[in-house]
C-alpha atoms as a PDB file:
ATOM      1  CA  UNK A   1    -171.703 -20.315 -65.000  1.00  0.00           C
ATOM      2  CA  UNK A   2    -175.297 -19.610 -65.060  1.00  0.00           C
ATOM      3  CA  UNK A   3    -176.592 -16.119 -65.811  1.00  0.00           C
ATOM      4  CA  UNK A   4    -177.790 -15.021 -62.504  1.00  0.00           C
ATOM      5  CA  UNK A   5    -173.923 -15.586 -61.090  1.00  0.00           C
ATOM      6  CA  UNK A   6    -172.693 -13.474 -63.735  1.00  0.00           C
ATOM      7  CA  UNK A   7    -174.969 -11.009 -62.701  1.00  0.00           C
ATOM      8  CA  UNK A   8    -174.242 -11.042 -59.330  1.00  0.00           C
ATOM      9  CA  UNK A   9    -170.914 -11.071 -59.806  1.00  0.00           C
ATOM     10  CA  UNK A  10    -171.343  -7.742 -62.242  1.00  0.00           C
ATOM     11  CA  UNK A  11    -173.087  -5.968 -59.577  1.00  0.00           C
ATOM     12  CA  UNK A  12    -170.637  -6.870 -56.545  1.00  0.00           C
ATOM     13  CA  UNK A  13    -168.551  -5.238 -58.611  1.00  0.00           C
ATOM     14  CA  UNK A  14    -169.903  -2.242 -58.059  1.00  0.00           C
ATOM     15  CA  UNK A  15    -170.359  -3.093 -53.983  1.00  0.00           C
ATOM     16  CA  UNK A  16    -167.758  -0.999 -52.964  1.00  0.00           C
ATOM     17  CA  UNK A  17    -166.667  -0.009 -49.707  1.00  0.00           C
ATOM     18  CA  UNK A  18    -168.360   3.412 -49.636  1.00  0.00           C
ATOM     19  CA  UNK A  19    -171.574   1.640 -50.788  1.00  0.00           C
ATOM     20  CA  UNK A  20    -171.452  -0.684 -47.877  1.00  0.00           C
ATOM     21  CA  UNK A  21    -171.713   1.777 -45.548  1.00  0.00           C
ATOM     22  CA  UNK A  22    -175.080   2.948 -46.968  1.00  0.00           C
ATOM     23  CA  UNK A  23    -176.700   0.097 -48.284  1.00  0.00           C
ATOM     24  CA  UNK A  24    -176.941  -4.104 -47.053  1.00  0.00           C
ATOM     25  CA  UNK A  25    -175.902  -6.169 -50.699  1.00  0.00           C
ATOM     26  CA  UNK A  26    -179.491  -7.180 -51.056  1.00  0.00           C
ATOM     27  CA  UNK A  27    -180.885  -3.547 -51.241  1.00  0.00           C
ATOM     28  CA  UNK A  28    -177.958  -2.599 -53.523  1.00  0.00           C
ATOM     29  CA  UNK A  29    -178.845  -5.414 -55.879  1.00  0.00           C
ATOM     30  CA  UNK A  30    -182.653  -4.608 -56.019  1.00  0.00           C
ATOM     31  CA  UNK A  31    -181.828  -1.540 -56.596  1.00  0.00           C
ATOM     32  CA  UNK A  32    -179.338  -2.300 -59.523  1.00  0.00           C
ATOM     33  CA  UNK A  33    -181.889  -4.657 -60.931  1.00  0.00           C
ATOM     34  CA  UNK A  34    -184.721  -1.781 -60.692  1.00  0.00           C
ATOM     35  CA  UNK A  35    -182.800   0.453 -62.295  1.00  0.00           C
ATOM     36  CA  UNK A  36    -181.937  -1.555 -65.227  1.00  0.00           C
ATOM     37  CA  UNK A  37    -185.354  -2.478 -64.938  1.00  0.00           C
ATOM     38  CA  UNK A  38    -187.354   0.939 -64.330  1.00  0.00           C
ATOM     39  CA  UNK A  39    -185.019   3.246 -65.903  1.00  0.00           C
ATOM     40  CA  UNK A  40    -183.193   1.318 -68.488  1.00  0.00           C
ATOM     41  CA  UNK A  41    -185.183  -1.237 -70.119  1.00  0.00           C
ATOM     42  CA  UNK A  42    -188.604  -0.335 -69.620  1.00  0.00           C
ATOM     43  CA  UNK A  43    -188.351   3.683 -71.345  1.00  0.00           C
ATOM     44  CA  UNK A  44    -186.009   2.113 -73.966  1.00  0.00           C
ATOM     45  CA  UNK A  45    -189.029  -0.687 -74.382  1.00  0.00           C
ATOM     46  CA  UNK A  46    -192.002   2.385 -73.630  1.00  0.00           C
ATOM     47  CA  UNK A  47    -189.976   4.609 -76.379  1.00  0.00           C
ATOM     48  CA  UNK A  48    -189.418   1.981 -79.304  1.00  0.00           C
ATOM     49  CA  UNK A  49    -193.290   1.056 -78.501  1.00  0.00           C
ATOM     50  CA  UNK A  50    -194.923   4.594 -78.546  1.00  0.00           C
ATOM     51  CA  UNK A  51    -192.643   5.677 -81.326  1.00  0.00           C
ATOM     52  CA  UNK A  52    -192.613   2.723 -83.541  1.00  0.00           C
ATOM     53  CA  UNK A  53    -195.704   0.486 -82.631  1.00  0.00           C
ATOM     54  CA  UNK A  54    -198.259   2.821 -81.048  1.00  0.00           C
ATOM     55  CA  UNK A  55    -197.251   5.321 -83.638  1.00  0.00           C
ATOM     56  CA  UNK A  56    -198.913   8.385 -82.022  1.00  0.00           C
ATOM     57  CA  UNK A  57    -202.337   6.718 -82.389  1.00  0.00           C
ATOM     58  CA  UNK A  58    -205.388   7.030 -80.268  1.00  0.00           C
ATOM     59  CA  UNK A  59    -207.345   3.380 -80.255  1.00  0.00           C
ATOM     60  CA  UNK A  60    -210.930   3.221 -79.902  1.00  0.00           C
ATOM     61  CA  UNK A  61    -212.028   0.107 -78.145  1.00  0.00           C
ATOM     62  CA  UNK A  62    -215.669   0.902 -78.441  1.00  0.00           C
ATOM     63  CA  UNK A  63    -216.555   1.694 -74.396  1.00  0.00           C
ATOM     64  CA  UNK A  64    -212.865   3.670 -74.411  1.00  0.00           C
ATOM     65  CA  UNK A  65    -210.612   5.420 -76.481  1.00  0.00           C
ATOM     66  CA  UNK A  66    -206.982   4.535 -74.921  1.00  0.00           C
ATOM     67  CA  UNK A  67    -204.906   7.696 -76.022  1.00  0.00           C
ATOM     68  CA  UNK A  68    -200.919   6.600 -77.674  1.00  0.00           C
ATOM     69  CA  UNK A  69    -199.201   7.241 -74.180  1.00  0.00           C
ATOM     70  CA  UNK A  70    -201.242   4.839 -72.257  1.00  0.00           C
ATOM     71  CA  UNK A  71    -201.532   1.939 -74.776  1.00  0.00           C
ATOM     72  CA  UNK A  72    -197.772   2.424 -75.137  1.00  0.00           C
ATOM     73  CA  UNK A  73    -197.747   1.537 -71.077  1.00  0.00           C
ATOM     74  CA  UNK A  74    -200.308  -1.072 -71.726  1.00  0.00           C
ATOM     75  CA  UNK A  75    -198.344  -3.183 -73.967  1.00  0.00           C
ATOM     76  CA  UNK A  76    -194.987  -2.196 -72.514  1.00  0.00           C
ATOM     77  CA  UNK A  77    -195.801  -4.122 -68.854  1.00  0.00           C
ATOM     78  CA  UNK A  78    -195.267  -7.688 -69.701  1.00  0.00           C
ATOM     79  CA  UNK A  79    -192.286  -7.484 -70.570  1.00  0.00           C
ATOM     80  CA  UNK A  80    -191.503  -4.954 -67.576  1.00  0.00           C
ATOM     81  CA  UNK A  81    -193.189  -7.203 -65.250  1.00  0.00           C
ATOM     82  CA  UNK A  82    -191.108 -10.925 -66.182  1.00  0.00           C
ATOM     83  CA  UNK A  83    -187.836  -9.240 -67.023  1.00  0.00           C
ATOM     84  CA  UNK A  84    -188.295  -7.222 -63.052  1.00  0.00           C
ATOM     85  CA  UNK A  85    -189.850 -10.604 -61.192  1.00  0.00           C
ATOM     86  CA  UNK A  86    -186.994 -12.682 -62.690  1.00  0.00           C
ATOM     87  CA  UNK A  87    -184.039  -9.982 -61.544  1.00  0.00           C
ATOM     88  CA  UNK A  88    -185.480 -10.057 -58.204  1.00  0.00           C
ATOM     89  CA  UNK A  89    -186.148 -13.666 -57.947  1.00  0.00           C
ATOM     90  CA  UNK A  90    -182.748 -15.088 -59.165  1.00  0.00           C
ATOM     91  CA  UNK A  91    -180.773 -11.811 -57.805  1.00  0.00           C
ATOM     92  CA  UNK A  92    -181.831  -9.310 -55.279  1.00  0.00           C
ATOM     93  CA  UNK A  93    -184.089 -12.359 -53.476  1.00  0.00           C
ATOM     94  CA  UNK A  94    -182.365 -15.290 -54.376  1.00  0.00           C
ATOM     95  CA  UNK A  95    -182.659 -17.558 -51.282  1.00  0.00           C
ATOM     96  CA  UNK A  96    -186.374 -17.923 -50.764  1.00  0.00           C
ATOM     97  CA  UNK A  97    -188.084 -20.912 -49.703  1.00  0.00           C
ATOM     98  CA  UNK A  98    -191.366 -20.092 -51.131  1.00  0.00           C
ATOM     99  CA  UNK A  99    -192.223 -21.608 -54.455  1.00  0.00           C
ATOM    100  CA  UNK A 100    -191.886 -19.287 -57.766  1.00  0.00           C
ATOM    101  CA  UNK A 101    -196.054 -19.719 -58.211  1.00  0.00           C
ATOM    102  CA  UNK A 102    -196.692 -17.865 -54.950  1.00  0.00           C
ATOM    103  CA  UNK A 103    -193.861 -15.608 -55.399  1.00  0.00           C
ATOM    104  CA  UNK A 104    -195.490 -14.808 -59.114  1.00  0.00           C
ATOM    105  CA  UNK A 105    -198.500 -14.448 -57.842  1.00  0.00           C
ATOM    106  CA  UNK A 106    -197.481 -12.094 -54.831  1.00  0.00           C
ATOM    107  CA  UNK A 107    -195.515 -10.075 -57.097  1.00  0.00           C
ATOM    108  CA  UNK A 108    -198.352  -9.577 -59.286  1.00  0.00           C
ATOM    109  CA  UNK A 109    -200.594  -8.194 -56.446  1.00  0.00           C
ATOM    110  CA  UNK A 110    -197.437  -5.436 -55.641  1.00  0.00           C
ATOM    111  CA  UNK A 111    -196.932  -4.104 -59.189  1.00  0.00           C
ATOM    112  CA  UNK A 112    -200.834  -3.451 -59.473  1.00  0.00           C
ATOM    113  CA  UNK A 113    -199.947  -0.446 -56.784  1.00  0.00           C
ATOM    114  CA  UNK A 114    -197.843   0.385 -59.227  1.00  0.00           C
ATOM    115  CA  UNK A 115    -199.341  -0.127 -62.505  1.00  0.00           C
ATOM    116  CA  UNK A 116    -202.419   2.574 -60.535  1.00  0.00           C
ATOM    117  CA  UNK A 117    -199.010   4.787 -59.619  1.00  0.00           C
ATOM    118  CA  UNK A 118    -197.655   4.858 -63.367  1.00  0.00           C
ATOM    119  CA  UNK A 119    -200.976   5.216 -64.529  1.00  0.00           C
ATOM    120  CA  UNK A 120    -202.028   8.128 -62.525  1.00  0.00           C
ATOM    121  CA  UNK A 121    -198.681   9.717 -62.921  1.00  0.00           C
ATOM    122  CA  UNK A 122    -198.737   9.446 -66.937  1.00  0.00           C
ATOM    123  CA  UNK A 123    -201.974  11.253 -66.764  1.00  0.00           C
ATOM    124  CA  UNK A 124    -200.861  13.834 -64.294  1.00  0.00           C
ATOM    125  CA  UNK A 125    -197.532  14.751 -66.344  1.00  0.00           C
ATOM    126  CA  UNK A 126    -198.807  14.376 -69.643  1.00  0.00           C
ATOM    127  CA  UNK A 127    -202.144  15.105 -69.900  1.00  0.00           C
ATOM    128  CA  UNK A 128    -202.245  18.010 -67.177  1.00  0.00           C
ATOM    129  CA  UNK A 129    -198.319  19.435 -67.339  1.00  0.00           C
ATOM    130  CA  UNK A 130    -197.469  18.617 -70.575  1.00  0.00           C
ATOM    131  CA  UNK A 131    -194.527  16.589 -70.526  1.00  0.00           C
ATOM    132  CA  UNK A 132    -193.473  14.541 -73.153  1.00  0.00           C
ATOM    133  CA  UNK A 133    -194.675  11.094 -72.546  1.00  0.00           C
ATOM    134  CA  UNK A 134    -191.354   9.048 -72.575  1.00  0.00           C
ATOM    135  CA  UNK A 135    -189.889  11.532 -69.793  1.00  0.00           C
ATOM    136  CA  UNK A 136    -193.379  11.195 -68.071  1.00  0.00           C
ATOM    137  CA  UNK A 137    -192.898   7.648 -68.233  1.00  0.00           C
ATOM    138  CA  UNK A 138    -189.143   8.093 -66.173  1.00  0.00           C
ATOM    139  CA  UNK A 139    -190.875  10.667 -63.768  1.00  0.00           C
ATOM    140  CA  UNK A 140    -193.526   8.362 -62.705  1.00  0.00           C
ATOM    141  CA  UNK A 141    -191.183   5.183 -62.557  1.00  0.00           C
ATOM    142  CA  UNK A 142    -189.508   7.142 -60.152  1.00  0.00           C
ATOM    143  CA  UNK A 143    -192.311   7.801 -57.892  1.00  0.00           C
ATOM    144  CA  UNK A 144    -193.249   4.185 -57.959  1.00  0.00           C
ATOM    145  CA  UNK A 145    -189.708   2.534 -56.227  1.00  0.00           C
ATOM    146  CA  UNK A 146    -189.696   3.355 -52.530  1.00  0.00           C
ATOM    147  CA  UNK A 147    -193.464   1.444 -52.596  1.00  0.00           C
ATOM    148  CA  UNK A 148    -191.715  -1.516 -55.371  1.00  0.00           C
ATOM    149  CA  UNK A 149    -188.784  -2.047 -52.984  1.00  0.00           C
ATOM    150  CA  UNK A 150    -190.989  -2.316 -49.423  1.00  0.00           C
ATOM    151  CA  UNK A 151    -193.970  -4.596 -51.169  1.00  0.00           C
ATOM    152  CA  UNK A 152    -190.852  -7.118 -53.208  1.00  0.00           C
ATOM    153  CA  UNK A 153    -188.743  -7.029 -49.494  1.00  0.00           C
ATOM    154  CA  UNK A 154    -192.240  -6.980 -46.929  1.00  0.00           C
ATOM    155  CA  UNK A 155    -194.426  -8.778 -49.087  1.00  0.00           C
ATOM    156  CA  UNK A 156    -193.656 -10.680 -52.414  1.00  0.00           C
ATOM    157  CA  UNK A 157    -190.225 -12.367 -51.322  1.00  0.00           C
ATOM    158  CA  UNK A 158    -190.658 -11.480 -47.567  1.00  0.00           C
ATOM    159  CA  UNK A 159    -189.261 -14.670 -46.883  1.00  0.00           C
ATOM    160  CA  UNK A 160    -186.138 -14.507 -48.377  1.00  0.00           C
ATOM    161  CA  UNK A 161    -182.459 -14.700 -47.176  1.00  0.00           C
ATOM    162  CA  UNK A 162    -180.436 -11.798 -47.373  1.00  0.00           C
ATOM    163  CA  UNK A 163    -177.719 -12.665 -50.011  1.00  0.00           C
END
């Protein structure tokens, strides 16, 4: 069995009756796959980056100095962005008839609403309130998933199945 069908199969899992009545299947699996995305992997990813890569340092590019919390979010989105396009590709939007190039490419053009959202956000809540940066980063993820879920079901994979 292939790893998307185990996945599936995890998450119906968790489709229970109760559940039904609130949500269709295909919004509860995006929005098991962006939460293991958004609030699992990527502040686990952010945290060992910041803490551990970043190391609390300010990097001077010559035209801008990128302060720790930022860079952290910098190099953090790559592996954000394939881990999130390939949960929602092979599990939440599964059925599409569009080809993964244009689906790439459209999901790119959604996330850079929210790469502007997460960056504005990390700003606000660190640089203005004070928060910690790794809870800043959960804050602003949070923000960002009503706008993630209508561009990947309107937009990216609009022409996609329900599963």
């Amino acid at each position: 069995m292939r790893l998307p069908e185990l996945i599936i199969r995890g998450i119906d899992r968790l489709y229970l009756p109760f559940v039904a009545a609130i949500l269709p299947r295909q919004v509860f699996r995006y929005a098991v796959c962006g939460g293991f995305t958004y609030l699992v992997f990527d502040p686990v990813c952010y945290s060992i980056l910041y803490n551990f890569l970043v190391e609390y340092r300010y990097f001077d590019l010559g035209f801008v100095v990128v302060s720790p919390h930022i860079a952290s979010m910098i190099l953090v989105f790559p592996c954000t962005f394939f881990v999130g396009f390939w949960l929602n590709r092979h599990v939440a939007f599964r059925h599409s008839p569009v080809g993964t190039g244009t689906q790439l490419f459209r999901y790119l053009l959604s996330i850079v609403g929210s790469i502007l959202l997460t960056y504005a956000g990390l700003k606000l809540f660190v640089e203005v309130c004070g928060i910690w940066p790794t809870p800043a980063k959960v804050l602003t993820t949070l923000l960002t998933t009503i706008y993630s879920f209508l561009a990947a079901k309107y937009f990216t994979f609009r022409h996609a199945e329900k599963g």
